[in-house]
PDB file of N, CA and C in Angstrom:
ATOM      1  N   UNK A   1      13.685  13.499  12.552  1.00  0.00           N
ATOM      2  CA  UNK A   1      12.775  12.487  13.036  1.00  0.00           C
ATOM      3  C   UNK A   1      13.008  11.201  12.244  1.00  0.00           C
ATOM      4  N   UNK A   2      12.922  10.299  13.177  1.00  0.00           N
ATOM      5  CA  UNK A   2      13.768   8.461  12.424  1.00  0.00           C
ATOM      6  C   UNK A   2      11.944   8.328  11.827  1.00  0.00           C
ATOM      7  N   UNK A   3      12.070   6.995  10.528  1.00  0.00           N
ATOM      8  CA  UNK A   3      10.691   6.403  10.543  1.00  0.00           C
ATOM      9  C   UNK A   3      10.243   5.852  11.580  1.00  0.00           C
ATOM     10  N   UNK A   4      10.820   5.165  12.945  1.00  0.00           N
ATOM     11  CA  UNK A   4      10.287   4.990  13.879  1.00  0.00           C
ATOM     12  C   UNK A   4       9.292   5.703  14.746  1.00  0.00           C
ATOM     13  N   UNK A   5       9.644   7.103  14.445  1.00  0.00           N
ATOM     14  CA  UNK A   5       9.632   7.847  15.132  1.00  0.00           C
ATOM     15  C   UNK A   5       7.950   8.393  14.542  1.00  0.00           C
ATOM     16  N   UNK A   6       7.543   8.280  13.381  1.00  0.00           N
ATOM     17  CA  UNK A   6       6.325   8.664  12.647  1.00  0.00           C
ATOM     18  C   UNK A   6       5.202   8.040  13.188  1.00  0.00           C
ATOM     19  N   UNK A   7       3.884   8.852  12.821  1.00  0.00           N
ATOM     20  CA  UNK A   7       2.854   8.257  13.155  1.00  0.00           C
ATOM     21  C   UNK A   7       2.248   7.984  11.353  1.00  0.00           C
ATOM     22  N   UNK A   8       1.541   6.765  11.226  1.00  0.00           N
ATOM     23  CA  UNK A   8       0.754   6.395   9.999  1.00  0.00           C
ATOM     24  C   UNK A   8       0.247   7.019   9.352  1.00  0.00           C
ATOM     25  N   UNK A   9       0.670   7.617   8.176  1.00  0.00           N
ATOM     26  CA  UNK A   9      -0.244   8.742   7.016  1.00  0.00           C
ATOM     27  C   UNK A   9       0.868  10.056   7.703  1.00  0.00           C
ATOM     28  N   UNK A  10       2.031  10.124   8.404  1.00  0.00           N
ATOM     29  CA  UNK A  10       2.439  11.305   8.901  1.00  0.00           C
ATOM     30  C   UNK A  10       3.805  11.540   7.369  1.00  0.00           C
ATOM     31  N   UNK A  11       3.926  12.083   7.060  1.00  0.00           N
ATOM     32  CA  UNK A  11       5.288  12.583   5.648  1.00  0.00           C
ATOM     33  C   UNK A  11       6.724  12.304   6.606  1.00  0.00           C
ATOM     34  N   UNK A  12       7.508  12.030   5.703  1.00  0.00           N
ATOM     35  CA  UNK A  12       8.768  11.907   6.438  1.00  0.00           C
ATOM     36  C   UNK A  12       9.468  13.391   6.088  1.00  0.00           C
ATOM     37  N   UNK A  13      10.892  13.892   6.116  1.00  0.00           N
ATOM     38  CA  UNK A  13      11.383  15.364   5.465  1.00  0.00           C
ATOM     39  C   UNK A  13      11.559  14.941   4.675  1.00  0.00           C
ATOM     40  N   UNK A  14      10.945  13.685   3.204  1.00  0.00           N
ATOM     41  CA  UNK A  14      11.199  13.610   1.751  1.00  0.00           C
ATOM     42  C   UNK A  14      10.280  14.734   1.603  1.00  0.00           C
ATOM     43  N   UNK A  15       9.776  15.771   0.627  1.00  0.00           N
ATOM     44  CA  UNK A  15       8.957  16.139   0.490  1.00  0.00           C
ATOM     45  C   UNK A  15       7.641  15.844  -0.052  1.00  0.00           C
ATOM     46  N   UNK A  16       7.839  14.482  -0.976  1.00  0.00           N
ATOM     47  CA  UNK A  16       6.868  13.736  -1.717  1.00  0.00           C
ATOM     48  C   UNK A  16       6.647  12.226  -0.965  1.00  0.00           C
ATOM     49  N   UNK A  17       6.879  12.224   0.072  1.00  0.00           N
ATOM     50  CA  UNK A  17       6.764  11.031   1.037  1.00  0.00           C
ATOM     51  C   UNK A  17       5.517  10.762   1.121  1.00  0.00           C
ATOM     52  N   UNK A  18       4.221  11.432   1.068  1.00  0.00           N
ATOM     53  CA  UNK A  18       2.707  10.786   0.690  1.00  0.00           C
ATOM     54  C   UNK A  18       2.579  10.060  -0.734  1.00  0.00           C
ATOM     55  N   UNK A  19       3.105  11.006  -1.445  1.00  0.00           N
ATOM     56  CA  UNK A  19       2.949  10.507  -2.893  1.00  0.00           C
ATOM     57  C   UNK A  19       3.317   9.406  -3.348  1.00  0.00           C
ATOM     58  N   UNK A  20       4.208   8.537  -2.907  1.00  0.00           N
ATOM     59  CA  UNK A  20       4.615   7.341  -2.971  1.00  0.00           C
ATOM     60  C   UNK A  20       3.369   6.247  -2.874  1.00  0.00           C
ATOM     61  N   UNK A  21       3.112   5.754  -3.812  1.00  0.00           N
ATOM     62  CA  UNK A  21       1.750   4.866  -3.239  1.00  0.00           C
ATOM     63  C   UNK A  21       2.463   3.331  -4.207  1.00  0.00           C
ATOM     64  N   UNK A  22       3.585   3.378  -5.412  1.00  0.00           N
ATOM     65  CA  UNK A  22       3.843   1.674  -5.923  1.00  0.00           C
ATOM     66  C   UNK A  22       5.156   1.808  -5.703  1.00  0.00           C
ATOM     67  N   UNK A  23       5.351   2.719  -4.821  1.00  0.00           N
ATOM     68  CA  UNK A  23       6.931   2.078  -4.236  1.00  0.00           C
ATOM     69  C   UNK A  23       7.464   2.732  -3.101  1.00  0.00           C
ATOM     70  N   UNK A  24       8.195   1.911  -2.378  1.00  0.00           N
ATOM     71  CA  UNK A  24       8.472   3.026  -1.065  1.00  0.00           C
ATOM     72  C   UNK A  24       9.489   4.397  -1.044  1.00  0.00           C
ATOM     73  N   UNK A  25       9.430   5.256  -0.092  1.00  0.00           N
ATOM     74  CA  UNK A  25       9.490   6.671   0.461  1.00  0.00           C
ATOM     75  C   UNK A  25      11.031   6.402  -0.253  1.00  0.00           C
ATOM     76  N   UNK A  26      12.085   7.309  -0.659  1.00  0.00           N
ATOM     77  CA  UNK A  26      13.526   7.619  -0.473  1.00  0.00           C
ATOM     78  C   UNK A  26      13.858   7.700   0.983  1.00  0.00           C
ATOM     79  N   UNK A  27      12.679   8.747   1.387  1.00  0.00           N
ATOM     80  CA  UNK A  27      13.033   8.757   2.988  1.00  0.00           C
ATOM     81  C   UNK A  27      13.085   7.857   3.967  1.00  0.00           C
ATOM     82  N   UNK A  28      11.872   7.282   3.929  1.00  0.00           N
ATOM     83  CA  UNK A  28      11.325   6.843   5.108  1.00  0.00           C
ATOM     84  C   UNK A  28      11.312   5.101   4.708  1.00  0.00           C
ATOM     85  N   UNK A  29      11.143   4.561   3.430  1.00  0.00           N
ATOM     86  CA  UNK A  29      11.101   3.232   2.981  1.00  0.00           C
ATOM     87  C   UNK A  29       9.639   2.966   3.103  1.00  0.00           C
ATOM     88  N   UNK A  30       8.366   3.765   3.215  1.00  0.00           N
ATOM     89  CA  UNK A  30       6.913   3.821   3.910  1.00  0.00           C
ATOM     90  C   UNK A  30       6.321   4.107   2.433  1.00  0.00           C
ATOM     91  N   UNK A  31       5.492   3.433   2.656  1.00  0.00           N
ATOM     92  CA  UNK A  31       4.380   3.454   1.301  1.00  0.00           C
ATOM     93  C   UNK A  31       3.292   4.552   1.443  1.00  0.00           C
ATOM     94  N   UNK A  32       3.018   5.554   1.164  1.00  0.00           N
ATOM     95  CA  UNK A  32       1.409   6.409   1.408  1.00  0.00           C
ATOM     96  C   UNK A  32       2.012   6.775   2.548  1.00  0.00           C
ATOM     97  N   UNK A  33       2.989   6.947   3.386  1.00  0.00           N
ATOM     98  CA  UNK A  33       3.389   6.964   4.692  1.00  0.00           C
ATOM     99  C   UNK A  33       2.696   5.878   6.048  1.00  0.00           C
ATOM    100  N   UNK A  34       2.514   4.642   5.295  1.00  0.00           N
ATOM    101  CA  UNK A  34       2.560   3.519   6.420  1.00  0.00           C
ATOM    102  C   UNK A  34       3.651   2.706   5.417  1.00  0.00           C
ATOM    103  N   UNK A  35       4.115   2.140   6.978  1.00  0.00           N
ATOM    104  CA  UNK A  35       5.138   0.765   7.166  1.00  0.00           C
ATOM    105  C   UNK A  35       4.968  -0.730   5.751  1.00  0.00           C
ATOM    106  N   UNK A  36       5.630  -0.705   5.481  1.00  0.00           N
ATOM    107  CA  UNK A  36       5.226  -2.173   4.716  1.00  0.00           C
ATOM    108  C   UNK A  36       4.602  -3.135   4.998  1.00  0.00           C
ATOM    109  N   UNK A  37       5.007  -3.741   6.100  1.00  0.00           N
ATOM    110  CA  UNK A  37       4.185  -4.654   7.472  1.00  0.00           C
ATOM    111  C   UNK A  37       3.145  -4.562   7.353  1.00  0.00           C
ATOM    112  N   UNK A  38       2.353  -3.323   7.944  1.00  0.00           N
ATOM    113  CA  UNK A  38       1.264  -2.843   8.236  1.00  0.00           C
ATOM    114  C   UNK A  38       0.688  -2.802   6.659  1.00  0.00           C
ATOM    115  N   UNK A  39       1.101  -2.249   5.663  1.00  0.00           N
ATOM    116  CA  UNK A  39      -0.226  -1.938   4.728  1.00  0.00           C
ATOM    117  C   UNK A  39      -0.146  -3.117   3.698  1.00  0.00           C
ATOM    118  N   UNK A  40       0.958  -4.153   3.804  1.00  0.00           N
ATOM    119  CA  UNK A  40       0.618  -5.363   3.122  1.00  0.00           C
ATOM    120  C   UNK A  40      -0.571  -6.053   3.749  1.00  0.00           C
ATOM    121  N   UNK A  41      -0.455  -6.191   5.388  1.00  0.00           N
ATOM    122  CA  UNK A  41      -1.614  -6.692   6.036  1.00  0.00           C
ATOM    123  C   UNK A  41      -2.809  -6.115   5.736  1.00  0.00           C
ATOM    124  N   UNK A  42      -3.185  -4.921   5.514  1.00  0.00           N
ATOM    125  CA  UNK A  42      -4.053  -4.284   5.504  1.00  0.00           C
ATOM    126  C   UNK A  42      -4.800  -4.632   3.909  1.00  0.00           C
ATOM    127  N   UNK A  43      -4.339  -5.060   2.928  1.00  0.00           N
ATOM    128  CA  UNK A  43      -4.421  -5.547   1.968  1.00  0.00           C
ATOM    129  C   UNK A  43      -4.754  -6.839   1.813  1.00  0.00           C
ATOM    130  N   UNK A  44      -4.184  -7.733   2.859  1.00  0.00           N
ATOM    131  CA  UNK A  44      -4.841  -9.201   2.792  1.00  0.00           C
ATOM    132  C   UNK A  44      -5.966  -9.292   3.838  1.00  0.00           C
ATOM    133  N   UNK A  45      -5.634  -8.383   5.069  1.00  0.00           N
ATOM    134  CA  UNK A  45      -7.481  -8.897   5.886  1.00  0.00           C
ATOM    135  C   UNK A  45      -8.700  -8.228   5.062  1.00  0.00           C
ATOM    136  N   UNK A  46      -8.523  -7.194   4.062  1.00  0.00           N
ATOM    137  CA  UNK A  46      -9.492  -6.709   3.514  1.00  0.00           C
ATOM    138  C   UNK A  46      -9.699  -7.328   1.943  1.00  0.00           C
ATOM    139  N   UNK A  47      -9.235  -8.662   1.616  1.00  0.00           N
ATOM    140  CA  UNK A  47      -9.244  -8.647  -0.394  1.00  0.00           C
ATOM    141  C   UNK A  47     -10.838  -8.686   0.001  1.00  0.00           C
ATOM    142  N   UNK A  48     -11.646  -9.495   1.040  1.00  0.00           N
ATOM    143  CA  UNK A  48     -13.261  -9.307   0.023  1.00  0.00           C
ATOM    144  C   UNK A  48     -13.361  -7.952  -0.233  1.00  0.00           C
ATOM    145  N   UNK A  49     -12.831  -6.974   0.437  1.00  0.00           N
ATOM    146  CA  UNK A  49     -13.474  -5.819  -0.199  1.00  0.00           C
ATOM    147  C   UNK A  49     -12.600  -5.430  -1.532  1.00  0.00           C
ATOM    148  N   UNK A  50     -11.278  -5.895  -1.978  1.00  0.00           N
ATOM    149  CA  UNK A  50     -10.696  -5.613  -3.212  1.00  0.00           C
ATOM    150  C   UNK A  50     -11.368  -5.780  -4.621  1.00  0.00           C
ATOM    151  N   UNK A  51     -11.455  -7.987  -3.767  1.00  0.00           N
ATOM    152  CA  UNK A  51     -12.454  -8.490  -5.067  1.00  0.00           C
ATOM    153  C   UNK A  51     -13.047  -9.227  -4.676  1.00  0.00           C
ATOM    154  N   UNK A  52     -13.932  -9.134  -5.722  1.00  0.00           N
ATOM    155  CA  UNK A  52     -15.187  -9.865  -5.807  1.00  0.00           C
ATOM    156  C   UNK A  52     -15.630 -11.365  -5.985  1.00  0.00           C
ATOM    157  N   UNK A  53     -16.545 -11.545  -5.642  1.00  0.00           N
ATOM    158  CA  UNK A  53     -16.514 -13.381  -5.855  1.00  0.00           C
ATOM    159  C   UNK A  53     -16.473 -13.846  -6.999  1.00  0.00           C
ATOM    160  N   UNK A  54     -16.685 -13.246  -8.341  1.00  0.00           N
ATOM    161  CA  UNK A  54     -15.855 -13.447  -9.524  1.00  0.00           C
ATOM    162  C   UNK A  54     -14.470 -13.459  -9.882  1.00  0.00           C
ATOM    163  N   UNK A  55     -13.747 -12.269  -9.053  1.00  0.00           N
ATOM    164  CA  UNK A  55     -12.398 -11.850  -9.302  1.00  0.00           C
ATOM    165  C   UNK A  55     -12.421 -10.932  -9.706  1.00  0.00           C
ATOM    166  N   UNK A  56     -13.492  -9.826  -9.795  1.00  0.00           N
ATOM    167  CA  UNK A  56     -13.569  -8.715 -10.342  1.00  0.00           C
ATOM    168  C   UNK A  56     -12.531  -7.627  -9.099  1.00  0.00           C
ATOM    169  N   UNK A  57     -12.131  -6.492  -9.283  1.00  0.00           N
ATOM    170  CA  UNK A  57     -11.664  -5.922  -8.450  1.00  0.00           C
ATOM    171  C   UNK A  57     -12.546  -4.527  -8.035  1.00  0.00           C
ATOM    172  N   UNK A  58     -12.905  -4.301  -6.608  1.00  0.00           N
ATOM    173  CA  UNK A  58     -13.863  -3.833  -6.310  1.00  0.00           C
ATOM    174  C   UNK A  58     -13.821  -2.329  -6.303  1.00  0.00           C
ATOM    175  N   UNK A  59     -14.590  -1.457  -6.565  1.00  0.00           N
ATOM    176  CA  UNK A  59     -14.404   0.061  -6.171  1.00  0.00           C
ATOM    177  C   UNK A  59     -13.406   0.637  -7.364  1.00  0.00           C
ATOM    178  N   UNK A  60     -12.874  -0.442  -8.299  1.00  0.00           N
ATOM    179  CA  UNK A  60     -11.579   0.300  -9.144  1.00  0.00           C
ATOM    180  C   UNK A  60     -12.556   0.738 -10.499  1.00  0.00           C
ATOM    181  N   UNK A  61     -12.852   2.009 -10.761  1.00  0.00           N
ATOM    182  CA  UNK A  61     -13.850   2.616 -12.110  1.00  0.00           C
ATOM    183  C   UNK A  61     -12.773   2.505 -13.031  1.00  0.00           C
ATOM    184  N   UNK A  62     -11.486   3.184 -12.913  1.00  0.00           N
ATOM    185  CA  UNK A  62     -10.597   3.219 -14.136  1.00  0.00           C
ATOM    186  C   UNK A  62      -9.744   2.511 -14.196  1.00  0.00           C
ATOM    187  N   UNK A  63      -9.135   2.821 -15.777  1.00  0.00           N
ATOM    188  CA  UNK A  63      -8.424   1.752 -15.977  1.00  0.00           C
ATOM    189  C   UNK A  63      -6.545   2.077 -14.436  1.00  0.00           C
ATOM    190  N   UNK A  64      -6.778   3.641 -14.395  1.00  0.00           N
ATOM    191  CA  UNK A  64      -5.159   3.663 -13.453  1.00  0.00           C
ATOM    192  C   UNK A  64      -5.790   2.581 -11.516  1.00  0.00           C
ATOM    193  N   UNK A  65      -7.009   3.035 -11.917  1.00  0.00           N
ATOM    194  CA  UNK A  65      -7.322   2.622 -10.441  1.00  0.00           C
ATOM    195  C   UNK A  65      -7.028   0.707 -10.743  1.00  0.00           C
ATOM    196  N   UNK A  66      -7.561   0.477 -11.530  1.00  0.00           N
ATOM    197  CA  UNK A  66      -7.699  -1.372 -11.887  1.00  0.00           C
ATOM    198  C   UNK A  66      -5.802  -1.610 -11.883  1.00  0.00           C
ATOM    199  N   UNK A  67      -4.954  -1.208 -12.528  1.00  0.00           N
ATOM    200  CA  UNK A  67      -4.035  -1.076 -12.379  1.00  0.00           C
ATOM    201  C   UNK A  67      -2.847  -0.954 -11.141  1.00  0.00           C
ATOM    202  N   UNK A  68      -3.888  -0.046 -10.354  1.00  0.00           N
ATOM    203  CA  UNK A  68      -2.865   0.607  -9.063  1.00  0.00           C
ATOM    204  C   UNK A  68      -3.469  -0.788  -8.076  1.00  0.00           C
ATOM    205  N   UNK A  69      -4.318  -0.602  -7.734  1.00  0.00           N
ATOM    206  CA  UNK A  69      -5.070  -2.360  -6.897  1.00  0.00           C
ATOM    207  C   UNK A  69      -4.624  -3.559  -7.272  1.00  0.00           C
ATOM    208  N   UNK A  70      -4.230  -3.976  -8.896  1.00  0.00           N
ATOM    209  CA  UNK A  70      -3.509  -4.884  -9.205  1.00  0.00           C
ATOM    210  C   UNK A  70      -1.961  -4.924  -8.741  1.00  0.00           C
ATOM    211  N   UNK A  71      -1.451  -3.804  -8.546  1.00  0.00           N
ATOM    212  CA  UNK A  71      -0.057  -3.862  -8.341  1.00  0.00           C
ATOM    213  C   UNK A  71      -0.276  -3.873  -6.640  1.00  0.00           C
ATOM    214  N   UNK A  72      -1.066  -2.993  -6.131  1.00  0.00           N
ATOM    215  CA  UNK A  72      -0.734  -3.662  -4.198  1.00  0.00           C
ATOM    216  C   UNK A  72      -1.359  -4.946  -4.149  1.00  0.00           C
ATOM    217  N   UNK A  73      -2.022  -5.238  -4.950  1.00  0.00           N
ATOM    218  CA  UNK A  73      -2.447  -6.682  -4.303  1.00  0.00           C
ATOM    219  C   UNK A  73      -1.008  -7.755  -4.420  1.00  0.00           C
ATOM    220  N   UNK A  74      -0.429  -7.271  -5.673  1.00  0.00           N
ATOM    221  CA  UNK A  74       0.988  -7.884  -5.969  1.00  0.00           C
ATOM    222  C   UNK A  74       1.938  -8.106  -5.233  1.00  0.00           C
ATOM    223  N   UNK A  75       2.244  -6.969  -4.539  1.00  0.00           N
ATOM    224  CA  UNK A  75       2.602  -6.285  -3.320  1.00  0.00           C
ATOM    225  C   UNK A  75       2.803  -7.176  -2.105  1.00  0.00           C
ATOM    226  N   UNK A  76       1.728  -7.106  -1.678  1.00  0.00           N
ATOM    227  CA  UNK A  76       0.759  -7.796  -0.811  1.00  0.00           C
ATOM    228  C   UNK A  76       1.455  -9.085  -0.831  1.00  0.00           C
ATOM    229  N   UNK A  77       0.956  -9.988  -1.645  1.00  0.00           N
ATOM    230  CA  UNK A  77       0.700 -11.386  -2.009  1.00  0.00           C
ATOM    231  C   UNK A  77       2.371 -11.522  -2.019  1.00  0.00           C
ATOM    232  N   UNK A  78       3.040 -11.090  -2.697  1.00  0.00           N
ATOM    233  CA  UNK A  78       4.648 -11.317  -3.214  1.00  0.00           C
ATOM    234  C   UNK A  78       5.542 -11.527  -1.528  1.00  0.00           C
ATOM    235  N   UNK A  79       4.928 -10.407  -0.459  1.00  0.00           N
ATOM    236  CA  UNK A  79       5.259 -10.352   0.525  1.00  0.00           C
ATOM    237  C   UNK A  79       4.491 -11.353   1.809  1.00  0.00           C
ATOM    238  N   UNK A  80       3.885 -11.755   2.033  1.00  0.00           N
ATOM    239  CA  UNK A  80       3.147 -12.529   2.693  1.00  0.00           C
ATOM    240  C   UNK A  80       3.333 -13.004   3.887  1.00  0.00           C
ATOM    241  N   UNK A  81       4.681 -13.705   3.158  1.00  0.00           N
ATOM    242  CA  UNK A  81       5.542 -14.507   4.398  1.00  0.00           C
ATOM    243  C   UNK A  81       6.233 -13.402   5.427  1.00  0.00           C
ATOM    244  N   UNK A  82       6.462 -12.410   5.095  1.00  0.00           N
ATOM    245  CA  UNK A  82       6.896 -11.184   5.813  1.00  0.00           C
ATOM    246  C   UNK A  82       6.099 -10.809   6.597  1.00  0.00           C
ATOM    247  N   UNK A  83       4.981 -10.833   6.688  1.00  0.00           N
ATOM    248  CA  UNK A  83       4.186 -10.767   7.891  1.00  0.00           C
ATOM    249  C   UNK A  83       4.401 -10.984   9.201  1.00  0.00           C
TER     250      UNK A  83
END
């Protein structure tokens, strides 16, 4: 089965193809098993819910979570124009 061929959140035959969440699949090139496209967007129509009107970052308790949200927002932002 091609990555075309996947549905969103579906594993590619990498076996750790979910697990991928700060860099893409070996297999599939898919982050969490969505497209780059798609979950950079998904990252910029949602920052109010990331952060906060301070700049705080939202929902992240620990320090790996404050960390992992800092790096897709990176992500995100670095890619933009790819949209």
């Amino acid at each position: 089965m091609s990555k075309h061929e996947l549905i969103d959140g579906e594993p590619c035959e990498h076996r750790l193809c979910l697990s991928h969440i700060s860099h893409p699949c070996e297999g599939c090139g898919r982050i969490g098993g969505i497209p780059l496209p798609s979950i950079w967007r998904k990252y910029l129509e949602n920052l109010h819910e990331i952060i906060g009107a301070s700049g705080e970052l939202l929902g992240a308790e620990t320090i790996r979570e404050r960390e992992e949200a800092k790096l897709n927002l990176r992500i995100a932002l670095a890619n933009i124009d790819k949209l």
